[in-house]
C-alpha atoms as a PDB file:
ATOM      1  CA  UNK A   1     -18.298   6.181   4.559  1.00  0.00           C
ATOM      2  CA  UNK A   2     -18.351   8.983   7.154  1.00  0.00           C
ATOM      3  CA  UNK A   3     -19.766   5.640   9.714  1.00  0.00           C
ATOM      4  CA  UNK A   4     -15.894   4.111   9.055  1.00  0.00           C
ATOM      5  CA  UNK A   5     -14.119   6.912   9.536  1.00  0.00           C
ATOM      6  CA  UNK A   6     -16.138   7.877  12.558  1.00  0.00           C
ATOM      7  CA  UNK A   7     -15.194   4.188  13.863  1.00  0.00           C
ATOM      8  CA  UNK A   8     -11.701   4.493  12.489  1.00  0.00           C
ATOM      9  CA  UNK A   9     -11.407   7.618  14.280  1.00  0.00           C
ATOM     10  CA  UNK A  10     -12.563   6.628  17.580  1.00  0.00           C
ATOM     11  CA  UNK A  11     -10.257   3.506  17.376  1.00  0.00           C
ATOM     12  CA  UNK A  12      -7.408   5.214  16.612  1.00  0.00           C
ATOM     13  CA  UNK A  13      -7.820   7.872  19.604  1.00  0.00           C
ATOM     14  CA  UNK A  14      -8.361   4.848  21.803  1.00  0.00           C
ATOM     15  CA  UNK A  15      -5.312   3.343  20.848  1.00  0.00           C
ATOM     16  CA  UNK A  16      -5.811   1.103  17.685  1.00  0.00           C
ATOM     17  CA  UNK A  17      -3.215  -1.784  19.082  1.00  0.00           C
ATOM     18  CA  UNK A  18      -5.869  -2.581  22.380  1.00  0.00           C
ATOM     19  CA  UNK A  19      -8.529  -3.726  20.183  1.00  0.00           C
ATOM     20  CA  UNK A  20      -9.676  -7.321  20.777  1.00  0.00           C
ATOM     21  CA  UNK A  21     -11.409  -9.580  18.455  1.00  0.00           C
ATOM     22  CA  UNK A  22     -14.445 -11.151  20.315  1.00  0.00           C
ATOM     23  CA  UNK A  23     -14.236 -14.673  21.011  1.00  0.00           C
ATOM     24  CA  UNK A  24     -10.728 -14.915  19.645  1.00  0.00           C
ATOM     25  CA  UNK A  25     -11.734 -17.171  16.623  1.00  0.00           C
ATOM     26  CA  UNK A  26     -10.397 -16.590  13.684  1.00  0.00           C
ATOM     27  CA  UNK A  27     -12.679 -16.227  10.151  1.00  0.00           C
ATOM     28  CA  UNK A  28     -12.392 -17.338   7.196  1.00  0.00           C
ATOM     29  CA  UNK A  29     -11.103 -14.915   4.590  1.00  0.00           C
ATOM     30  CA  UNK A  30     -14.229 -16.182   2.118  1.00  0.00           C
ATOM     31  CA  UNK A  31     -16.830 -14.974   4.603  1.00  0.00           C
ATOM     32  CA  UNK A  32     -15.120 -11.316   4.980  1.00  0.00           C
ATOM     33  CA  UNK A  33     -14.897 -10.786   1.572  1.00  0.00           C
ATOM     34  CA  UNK A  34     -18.840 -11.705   1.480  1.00  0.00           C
ATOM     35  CA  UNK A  35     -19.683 -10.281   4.454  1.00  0.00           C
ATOM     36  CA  UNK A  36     -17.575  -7.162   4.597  1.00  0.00           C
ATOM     37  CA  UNK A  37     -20.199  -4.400   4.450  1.00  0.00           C
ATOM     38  CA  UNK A  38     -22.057  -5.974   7.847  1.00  0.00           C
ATOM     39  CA  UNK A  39     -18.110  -6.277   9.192  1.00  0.00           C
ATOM     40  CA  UNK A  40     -17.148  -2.723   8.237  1.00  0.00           C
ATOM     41  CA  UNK A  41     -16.197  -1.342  11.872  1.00  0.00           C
ATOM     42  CA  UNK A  42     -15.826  -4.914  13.341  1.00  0.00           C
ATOM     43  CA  UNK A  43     -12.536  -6.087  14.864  1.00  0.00           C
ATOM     44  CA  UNK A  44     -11.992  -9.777  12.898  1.00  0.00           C
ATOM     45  CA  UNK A  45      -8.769 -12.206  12.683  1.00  0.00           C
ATOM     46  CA  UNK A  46      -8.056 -14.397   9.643  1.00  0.00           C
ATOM     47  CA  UNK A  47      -5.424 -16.846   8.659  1.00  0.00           C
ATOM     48  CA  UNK A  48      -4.242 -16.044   4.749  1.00  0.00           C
ATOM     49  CA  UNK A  49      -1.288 -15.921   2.774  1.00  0.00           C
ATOM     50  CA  UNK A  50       0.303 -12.449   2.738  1.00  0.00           C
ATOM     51  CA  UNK A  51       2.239 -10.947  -0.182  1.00  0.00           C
ATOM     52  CA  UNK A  52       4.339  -6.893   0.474  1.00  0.00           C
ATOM     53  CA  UNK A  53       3.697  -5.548  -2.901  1.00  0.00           C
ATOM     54  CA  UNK A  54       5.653  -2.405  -3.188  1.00  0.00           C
ATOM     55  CA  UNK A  55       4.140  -0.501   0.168  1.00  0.00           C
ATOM     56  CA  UNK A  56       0.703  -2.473  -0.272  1.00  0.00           C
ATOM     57  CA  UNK A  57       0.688  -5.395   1.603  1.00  0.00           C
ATOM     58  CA  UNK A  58      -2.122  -7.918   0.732  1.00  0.00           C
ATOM     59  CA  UNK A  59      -3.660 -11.264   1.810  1.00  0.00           C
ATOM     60  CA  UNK A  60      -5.135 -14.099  -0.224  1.00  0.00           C
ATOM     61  CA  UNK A  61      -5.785 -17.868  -0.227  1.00  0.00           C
ATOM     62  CA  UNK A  62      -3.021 -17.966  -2.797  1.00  0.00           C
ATOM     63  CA  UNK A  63      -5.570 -16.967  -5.446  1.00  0.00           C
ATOM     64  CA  UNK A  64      -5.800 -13.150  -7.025  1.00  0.00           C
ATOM     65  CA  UNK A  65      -8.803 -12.329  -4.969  1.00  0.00           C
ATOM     66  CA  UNK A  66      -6.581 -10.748  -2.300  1.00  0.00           C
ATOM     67  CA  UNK A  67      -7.814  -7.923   0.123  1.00  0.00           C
ATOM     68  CA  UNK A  68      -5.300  -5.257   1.188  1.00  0.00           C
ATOM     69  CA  UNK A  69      -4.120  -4.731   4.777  1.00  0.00           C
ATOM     70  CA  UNK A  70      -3.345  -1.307   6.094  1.00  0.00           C
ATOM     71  CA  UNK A  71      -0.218  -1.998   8.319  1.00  0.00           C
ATOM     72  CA  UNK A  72       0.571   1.806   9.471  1.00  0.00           C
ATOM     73  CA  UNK A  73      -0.640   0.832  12.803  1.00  0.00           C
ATOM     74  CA  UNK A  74       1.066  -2.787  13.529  1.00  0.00           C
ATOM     75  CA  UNK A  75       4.450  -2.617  15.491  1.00  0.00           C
ATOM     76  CA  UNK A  76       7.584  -2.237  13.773  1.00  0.00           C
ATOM     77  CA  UNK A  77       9.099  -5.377  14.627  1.00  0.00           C
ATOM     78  CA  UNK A  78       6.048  -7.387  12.616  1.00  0.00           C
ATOM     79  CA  UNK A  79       6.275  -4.725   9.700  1.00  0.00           C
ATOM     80  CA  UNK A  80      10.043  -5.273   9.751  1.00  0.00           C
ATOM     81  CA  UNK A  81       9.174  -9.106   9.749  1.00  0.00           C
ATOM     82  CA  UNK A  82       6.873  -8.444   6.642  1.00  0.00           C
ATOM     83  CA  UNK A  83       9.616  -6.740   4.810  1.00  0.00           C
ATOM     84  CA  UNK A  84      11.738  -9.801   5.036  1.00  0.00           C
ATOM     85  CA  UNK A  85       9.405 -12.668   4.551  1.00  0.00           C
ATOM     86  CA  UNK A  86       6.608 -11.396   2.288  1.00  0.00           C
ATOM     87  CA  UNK A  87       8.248  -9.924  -0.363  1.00  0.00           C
ATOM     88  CA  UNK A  88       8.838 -12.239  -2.368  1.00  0.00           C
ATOM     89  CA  UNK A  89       6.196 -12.702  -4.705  1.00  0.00           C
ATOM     90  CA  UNK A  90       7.105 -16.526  -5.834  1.00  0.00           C
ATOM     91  CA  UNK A  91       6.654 -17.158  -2.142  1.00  0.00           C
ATOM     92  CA  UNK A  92       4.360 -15.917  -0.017  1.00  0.00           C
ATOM     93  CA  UNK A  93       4.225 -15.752   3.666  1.00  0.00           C
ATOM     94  CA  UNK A  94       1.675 -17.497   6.049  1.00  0.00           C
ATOM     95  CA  UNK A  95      -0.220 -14.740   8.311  1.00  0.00           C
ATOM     96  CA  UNK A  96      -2.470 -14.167  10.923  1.00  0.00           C
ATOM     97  CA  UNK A  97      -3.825 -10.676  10.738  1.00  0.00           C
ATOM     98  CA  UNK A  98      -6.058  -8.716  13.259  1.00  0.00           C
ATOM     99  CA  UNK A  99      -7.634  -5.639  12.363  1.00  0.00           C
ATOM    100  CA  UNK A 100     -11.368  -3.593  11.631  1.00  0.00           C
ATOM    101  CA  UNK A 101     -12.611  -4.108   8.746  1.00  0.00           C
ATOM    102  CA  UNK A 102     -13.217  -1.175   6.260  1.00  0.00           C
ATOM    103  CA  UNK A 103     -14.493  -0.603   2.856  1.00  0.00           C
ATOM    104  CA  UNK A 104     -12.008   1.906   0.535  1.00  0.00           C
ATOM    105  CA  UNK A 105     -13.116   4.745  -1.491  1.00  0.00           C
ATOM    106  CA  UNK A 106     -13.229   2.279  -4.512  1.00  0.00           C
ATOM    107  CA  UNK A 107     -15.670   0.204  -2.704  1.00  0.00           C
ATOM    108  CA  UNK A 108     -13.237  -2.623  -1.648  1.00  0.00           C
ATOM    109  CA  UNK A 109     -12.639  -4.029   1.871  1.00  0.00           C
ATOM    110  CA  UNK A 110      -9.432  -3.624   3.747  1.00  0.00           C
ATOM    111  CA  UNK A 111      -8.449  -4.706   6.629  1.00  0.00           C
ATOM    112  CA  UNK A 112      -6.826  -1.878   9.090  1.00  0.00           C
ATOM    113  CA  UNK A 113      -4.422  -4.209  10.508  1.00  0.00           C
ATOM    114  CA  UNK A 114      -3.590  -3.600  14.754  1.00  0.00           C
ATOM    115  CA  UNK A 115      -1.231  -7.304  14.412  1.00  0.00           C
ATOM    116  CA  UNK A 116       0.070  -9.155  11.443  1.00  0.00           C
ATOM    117  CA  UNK A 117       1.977 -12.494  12.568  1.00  0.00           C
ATOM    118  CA  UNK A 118       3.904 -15.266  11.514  1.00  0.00           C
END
């Protein structure tokens, strides 16, 4: 835990929104739910369905085995976009989301988002 928020840290004083994802290719959201303790710190990008649950914001493959997305640090514009299109939980929104990968104090990943488009 104090490895992530070491990382986290260091991101955020670097200025979270610069961070690229390596090779640009985008993973499936299978393998980071598998693989998310040898990702924790790692900068990925995954195509999912996202769903604005009250001030959680989550991603799935339209299934409940969803992993939450911190959006504090995406730009307003694409949080303001996420307000409108993902709220509605009969419908949810398609998504490509960029971010580090972190595991929560309940032992669950989440994604620290830097980009969430649609």
């Amino acid at each position: 835990m104090k490895k992530l928020i070491v990382i986290l840290g260091a991101l955020i004083a670097l200025g979270v929104s610069q961070v690229a994802v390596s090779g640009e290719s985008l993973m499936d959201l299978d393998d980071i739910k598998l693989d998310a303790k040898s990702l924790v710190g790692k900068t990925v990008k995954v195509k999912a369905q996202g769903m604005l649950m009250a001030d959680m914001f989550m991603i799935s493959k339209g299934d409940m085995n969803s992993i939450a997305v911190d959006t504090s640090r995406v730009p307003r514009e694409q949080r303001k976009k996420i307000l409108q299109k993902c709220a509605d939980i009969m419908t949810p929104c398609n998504v490509t989301v960029t971010g580090v990968v972190g595991i929560d104090l309940m032992d669950s990943v989440e994604i620290f988002a830097v980009s969430v488009e649609q």
